[in-house]
N, C-alpha and C. Protein backbone atom coordinates (compact mmCIF):
# COMPACT_ATOMS: atom_id res chain seq x y z
N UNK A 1 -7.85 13.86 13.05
CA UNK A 1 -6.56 14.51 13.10
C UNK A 1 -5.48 13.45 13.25
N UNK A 2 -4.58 13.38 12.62
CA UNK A 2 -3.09 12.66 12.63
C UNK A 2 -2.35 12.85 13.78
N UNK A 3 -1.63 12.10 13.99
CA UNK A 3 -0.50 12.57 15.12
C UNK A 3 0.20 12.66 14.56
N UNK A 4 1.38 13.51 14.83
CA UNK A 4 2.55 14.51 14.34
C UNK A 4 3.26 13.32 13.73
N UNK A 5 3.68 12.12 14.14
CA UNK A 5 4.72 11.17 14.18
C UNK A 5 4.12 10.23 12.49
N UNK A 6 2.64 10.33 12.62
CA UNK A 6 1.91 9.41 11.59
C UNK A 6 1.67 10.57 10.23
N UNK A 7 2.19 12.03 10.35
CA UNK A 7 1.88 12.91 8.85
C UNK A 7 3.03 12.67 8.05
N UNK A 8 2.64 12.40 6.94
CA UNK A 8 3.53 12.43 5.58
C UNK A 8 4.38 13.98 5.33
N UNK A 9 5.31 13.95 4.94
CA UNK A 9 5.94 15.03 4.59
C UNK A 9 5.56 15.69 3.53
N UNK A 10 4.57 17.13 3.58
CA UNK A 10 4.16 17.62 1.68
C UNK A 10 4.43 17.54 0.72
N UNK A 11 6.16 17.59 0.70
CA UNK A 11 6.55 16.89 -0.67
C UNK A 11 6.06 15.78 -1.25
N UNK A 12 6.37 14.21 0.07
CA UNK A 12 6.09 13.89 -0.41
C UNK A 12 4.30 13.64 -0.92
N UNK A 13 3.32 13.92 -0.14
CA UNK A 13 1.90 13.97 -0.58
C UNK A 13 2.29 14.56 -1.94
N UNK A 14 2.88 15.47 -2.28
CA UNK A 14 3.23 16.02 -3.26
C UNK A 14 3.22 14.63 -4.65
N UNK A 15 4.47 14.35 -4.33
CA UNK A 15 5.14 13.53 -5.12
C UNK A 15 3.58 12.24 -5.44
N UNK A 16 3.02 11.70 -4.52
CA UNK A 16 2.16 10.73 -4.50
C UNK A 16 1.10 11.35 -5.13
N UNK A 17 0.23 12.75 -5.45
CA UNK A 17 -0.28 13.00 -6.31
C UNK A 17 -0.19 13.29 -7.27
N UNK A 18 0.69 13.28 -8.01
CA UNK A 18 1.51 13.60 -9.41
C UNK A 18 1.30 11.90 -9.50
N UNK A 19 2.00 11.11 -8.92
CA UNK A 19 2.09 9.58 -9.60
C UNK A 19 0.00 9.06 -9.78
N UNK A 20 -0.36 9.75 -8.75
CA UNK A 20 -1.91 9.69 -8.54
C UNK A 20 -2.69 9.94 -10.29
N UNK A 21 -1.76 10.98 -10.42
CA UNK A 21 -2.72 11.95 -12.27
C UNK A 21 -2.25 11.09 -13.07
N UNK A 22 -0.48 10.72 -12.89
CA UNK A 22 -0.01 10.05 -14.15
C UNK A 22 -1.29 8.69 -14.12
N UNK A 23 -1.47 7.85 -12.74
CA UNK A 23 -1.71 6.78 -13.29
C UNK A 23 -3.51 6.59 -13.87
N UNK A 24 -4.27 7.79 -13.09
CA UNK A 24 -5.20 8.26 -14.11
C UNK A 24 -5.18 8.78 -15.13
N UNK A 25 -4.78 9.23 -15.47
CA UNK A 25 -4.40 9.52 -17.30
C UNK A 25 -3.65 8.09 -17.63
N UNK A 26 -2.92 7.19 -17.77
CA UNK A 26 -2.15 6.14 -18.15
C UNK A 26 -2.92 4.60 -17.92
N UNK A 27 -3.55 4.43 -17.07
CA UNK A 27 -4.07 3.01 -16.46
C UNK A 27 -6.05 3.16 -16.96
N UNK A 28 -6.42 2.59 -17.77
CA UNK A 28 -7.44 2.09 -17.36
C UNK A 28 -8.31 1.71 -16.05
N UNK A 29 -9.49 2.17 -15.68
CA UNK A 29 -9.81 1.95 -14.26
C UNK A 29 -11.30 2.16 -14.44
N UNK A 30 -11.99 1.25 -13.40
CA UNK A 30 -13.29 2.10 -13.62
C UNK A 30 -13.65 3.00 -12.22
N UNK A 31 -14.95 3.50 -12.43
CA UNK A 31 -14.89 4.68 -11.61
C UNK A 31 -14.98 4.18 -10.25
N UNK A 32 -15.25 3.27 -9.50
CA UNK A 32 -15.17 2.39 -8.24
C UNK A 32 -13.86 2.36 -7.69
N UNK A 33 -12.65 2.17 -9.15
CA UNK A 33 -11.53 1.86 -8.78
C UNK A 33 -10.70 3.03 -8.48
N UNK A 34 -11.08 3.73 -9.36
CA UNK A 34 -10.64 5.45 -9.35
C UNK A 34 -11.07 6.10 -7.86
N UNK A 35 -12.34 5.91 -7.45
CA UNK A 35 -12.89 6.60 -6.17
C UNK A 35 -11.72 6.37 -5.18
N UNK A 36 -11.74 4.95 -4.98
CA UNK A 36 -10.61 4.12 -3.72
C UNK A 36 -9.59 4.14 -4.09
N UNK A 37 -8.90 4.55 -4.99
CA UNK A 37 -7.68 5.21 -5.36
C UNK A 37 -7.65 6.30 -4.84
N UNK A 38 -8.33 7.64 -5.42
CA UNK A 38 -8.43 8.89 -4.83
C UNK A 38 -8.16 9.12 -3.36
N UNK A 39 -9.27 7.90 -2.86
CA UNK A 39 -9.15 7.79 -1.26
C UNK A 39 -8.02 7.49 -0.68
N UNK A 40 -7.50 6.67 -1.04
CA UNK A 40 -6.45 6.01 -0.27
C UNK A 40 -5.19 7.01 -0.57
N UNK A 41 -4.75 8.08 -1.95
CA UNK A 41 -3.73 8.82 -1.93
C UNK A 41 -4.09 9.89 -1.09
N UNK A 42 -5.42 10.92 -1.15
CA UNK A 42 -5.34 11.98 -0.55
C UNK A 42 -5.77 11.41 0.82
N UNK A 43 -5.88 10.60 1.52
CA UNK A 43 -5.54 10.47 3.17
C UNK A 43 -3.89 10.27 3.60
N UNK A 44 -4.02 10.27 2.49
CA UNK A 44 -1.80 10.46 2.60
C UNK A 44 -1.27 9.12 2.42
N UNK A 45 -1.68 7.95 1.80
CA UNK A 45 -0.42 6.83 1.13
C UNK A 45 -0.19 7.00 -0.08
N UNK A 46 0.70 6.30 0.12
CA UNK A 46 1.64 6.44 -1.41
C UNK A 46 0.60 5.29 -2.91
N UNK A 47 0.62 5.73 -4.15
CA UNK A 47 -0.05 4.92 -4.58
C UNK A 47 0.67 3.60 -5.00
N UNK A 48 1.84 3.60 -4.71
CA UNK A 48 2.91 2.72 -5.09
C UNK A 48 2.57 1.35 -4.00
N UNK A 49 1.66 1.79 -2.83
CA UNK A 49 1.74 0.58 -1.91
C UNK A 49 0.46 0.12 -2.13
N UNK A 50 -0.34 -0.71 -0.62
CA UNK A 50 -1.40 -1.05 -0.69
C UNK A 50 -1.33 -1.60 0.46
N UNK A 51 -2.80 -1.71 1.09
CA UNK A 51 -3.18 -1.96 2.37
C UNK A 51 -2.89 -3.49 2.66
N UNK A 52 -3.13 -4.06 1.91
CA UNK A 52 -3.05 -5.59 2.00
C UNK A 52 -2.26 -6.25 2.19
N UNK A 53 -0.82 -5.35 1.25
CA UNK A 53 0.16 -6.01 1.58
C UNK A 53 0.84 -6.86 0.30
N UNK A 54 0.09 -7.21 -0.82
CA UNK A 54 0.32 -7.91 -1.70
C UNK A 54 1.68 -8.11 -2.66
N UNK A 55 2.25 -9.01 -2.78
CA UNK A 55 3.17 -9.01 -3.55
C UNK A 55 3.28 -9.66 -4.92
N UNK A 56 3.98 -9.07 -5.54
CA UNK A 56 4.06 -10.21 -7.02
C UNK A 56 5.43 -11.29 -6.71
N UNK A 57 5.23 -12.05 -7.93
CA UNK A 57 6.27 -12.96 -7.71
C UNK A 57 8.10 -12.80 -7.59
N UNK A 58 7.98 -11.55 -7.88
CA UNK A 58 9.69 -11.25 -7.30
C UNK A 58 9.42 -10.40 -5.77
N UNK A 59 8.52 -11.01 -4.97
CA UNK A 59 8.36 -9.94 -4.08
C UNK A 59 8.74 -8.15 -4.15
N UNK A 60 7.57 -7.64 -4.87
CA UNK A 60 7.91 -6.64 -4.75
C UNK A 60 6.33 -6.16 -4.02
N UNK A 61 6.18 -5.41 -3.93
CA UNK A 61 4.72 -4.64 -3.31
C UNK A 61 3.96 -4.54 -4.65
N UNK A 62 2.66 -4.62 -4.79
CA UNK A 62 2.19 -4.09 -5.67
C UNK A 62 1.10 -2.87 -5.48
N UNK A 63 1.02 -2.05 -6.26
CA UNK A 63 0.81 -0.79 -6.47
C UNK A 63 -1.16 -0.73 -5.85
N UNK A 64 -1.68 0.03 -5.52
CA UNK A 64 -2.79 -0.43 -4.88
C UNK A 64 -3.59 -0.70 -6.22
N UNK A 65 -3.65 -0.16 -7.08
CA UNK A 65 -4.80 -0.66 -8.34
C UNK A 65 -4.81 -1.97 -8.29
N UNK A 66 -3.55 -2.82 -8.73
CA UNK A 66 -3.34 -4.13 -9.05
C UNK A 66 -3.65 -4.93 -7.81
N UNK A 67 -3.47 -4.31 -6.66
CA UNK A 67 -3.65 -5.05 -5.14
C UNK A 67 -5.24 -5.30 -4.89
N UNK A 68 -5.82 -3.60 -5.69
CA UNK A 68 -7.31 -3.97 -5.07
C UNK A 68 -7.92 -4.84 -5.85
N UNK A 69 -7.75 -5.02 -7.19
CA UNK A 69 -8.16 -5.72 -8.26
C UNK A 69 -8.01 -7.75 -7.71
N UNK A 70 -7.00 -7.44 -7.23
CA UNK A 70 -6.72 -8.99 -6.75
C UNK A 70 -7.46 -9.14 -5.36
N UNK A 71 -7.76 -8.16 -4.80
CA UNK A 71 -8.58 -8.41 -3.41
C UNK A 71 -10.22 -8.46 -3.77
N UNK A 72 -10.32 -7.86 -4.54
CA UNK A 72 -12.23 -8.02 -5.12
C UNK A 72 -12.27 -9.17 -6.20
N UNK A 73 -11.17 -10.17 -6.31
CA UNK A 73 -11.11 -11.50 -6.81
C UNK A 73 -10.97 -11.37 -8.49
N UNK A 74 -10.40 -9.93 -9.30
CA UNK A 74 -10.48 -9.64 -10.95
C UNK A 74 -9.08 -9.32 -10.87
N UNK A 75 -8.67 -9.39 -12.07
CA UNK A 75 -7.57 -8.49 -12.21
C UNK A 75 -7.75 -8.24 -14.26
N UNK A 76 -8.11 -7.04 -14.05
CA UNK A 76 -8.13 -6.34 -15.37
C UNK A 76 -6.81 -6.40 -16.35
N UNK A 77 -6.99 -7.67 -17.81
CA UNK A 77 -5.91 -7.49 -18.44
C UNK A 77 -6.22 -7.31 -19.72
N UNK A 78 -4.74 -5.63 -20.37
CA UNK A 78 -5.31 -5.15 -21.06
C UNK A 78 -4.36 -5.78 -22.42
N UNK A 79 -4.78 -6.22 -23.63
CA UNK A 79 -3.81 -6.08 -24.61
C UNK A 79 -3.46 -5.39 -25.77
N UNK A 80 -2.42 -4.96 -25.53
CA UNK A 80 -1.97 -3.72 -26.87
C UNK A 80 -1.49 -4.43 -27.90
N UNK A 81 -2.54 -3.76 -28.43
CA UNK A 81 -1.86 -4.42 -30.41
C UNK A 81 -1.84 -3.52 -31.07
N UNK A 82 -0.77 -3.61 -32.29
CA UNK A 82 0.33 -2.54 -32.94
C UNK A 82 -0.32 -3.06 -34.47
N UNK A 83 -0.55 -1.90 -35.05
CA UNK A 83 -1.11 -2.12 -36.28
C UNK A 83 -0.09 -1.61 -37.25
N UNK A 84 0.97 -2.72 -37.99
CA UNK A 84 1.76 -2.27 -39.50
C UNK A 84 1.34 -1.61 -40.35
């Protein structure tokens, strides 16, 4: 059980599972990465953060996919090519 002071507001849980679907439908992932994703939004964080803390080079936070990927020592890169 949470303490009153540590629950997220429903909206926003709200809001953090909607960004949760977009980035399964949109991001490549495998199912390891998907599980601890799942986990980490429905215990109530945002998927925009990450436990670790990680930043990119304009200090910004990075999103937990890209955070966990850099903490299990990979980072999955994908390239799109456009066929004329």
């Amino acid at each position: 059980m949470l303490f009153r002071k540590e629950m997220r507001d429903p909206v926003d849980h709200a809001v953090d599972l909607v960004t949760l679907h977009e980035m399964e439908e949109i991001l490549p992932m495998t199912a390891d990465e998907r599980k601890n994703l799942r986990t980490w939004v429905y215990t109530g964080h945002d998927p925009e953060k990450n436990p670790w803390h990680y930043m990119d080079r304009d200090a910004w936070e990075l999103n937990f996919l890209e955070a966990y990927r850099r903490y299990h020592g990979y980072q999955l890169k994908y390239r799109f090519v456009t066929v004329d």
